[in-house]
Protein backbone atom coordinates (compact mmCIF):
# COMPACT_ATOMS: atom_id res chain seq x y z
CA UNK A 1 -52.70 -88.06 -72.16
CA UNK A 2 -50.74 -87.71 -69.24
CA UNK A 3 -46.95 -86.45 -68.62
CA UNK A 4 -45.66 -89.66 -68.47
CA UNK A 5 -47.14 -90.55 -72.24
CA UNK A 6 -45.64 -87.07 -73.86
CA UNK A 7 -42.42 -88.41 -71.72
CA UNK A 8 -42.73 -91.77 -73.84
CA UNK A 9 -43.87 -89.99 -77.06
CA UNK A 10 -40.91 -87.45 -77.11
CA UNK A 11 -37.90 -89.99 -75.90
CA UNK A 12 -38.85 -92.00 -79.11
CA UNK A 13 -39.03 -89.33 -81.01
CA UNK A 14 -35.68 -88.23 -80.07
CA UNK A 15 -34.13 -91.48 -79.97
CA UNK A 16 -34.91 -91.85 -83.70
CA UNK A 17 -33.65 -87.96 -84.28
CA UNK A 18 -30.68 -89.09 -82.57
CA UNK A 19 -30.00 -91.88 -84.31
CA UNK A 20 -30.65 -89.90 -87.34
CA UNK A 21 -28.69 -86.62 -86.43
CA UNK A 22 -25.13 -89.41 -85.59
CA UNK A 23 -26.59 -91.07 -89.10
CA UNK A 24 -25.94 -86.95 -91.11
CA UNK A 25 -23.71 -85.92 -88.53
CA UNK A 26 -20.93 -84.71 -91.53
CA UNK A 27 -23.62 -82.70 -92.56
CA UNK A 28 -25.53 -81.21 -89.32
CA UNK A 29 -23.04 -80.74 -86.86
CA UNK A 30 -25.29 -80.69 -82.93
CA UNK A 31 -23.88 -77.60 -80.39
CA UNK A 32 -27.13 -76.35 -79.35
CA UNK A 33 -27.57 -74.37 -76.08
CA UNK A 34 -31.09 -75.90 -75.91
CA UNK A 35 -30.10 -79.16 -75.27
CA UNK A 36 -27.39 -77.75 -72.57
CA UNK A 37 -29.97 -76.20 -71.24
CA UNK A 38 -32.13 -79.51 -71.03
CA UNK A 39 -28.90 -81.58 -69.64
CA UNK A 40 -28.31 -79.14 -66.80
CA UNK A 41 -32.07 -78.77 -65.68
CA UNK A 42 -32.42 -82.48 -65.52
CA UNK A 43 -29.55 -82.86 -63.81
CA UNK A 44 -28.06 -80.10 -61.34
CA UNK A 45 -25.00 -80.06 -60.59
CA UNK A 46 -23.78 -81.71 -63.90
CA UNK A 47 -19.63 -81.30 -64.49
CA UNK A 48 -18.94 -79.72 -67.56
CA UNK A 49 -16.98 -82.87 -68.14
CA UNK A 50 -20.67 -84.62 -68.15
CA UNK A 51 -21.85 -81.73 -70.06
CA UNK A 52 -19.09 -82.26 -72.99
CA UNK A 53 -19.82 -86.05 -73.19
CA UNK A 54 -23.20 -85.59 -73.21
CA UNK A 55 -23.35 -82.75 -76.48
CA UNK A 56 -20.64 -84.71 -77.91
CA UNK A 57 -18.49 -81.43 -78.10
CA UNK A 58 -14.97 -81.12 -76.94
CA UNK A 59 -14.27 -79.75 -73.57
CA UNK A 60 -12.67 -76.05 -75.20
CA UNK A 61 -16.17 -75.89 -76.88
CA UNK A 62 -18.16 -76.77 -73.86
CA UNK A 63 -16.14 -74.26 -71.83
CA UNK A 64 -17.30 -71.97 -74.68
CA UNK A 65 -20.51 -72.56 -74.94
CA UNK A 66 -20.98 -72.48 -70.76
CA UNK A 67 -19.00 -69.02 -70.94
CA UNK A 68 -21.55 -67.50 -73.24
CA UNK A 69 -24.21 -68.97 -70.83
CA UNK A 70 -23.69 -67.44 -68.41
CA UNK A 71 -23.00 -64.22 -70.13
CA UNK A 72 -26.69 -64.41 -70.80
CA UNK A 73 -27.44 -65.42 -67.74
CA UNK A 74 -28.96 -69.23 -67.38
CA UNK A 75 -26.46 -70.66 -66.16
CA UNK A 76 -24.00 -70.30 -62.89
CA UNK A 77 -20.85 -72.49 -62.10
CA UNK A 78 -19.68 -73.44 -58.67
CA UNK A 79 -16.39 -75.58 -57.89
CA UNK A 80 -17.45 -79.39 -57.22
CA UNK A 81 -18.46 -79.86 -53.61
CA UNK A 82 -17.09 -83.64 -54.26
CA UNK A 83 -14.09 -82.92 -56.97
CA UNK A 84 -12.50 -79.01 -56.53
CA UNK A 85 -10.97 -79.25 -59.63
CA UNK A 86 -14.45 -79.31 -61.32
CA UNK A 87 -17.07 -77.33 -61.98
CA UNK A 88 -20.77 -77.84 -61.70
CA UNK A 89 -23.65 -76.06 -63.31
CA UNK A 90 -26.58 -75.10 -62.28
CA UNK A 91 -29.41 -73.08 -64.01
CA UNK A 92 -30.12 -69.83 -62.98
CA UNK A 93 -33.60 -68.34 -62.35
CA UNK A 94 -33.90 -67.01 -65.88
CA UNK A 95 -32.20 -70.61 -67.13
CA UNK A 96 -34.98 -72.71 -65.26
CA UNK A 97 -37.38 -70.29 -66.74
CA UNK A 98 -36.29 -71.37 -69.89
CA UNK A 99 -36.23 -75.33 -69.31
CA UNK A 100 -39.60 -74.60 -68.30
CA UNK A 101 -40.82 -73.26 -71.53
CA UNK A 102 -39.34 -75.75 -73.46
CA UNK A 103 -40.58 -78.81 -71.68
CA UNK A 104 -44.08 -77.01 -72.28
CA UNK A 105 -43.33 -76.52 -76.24
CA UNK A 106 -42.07 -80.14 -76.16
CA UNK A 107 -45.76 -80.82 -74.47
CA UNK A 108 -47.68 -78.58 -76.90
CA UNK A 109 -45.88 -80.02 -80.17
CA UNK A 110 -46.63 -83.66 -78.89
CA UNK A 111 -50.42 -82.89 -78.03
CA UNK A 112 -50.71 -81.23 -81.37
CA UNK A 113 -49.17 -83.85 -83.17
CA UNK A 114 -51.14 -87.06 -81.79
CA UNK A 115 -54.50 -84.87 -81.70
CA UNK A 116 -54.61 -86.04 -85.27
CA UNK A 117 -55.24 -89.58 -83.86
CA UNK A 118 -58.32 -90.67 -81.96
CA UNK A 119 -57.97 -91.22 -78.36
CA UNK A 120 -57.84 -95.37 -78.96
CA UNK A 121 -54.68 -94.41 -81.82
CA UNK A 122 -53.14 -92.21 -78.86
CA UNK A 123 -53.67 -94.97 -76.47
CA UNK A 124 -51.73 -97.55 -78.94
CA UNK A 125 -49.40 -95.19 -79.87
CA UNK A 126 -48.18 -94.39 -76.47
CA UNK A 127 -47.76 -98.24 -75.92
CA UNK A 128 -46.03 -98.67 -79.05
CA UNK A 129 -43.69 -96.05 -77.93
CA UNK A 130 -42.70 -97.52 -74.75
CA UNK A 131 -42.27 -100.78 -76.18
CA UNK A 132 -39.30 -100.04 -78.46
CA UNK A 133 -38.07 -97.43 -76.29
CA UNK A 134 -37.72 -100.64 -73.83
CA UNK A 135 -36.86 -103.01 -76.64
CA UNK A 136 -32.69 -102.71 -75.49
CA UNK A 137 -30.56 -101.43 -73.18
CA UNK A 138 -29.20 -98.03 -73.39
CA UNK A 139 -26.22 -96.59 -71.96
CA UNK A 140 -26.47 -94.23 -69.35
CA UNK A 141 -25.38 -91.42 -71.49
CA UNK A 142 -27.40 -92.90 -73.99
CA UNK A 143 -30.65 -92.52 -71.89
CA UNK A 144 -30.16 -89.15 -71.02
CA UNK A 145 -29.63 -87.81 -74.45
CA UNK A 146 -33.35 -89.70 -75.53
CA UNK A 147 -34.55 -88.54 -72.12
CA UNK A 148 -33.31 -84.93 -71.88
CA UNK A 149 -36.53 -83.53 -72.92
CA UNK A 150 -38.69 -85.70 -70.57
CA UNK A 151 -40.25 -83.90 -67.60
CA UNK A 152 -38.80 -86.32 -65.13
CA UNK A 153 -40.91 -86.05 -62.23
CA UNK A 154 -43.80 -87.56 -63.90
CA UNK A 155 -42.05 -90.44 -65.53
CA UNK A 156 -42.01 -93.13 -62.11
CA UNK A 157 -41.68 -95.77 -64.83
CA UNK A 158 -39.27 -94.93 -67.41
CA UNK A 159 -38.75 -97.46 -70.04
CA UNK A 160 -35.42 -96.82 -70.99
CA UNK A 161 -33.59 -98.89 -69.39
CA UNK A 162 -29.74 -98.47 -68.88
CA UNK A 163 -26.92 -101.15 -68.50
CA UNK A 164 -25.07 -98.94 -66.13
């Protein structure tokens, strides 16, 4: 199993934890740093704007949440080199670190998960995945909230697809 199947595995799996977490949202509110964390190293340069829409938080508790941060060091803002009244952030070295590690739990936790099925179950599974991953369109925010634990170099042929 390559990265591009753990890419399709864990997008589905998210996709229905998603659609699960919006489902029990009264009861499990989402703020996580982790998934800032995952938004910002798959996308330098994201807005905090971006960021907000994207956790579903307002912008007070993004600002928040980006303050403590970079109090602790994994992330760094710059003003917008296309819009100076934003702010972009990056991850720092310690931040990337970080991203790094969790793409490889997100790995390990897939691996251990399918090892229960024989390499022929994997196979279909995989292909079952990316079918109803592809099976609509997704909005471009949408796609990067399934997505945002997907190592994206190896997935050439994503199948989310996005209307925008």
């Amino acid at each position: 199993m390559d990265q591009r199947d753990l890419n399709a595995v864990s997008a589905l799996c998210l996709n229905f934890v998603d659609e699960l977490g919006q489902a029990v949202a009264v009861f499990a509110p989402r703020n996580e740093p982790a998934q800032a964390i995952a938004y910002i190293g798959r996308a330098p340069s994201l807005t905090i704007r971006q960021l907000s829409g994207l956790l579903g938080l307002s912008h007070a508790a993004t600002v928040r949440l980006v303050d403590r941060m970079c109090v602790d060091d994994l992330v760094s803002r710059r003003p917008s080199k296309e819009d100076g009244r934003a702010v972009e952030l990056n991850l720092t070295a310690q931040g990337q670190e970080r991203y790094k590690k969790m793409l490889n739990a997100r790995s390990t936790l897939v691996k251990r998960r399918l090892s229960l099925l024989n390499k022929k179950d994997q196979a279909a599974f995989v292909q079952l995945a990316r079918r109803l991953l592809s099976s609509r369109v997704y909005s471009a925010e949408d796609a990067a909230r399934g997505c945002r634990f997907c190592d994206v170099e190896a997935c050439y042929d994503c199948p989310v697809r996005t209307g925008s």
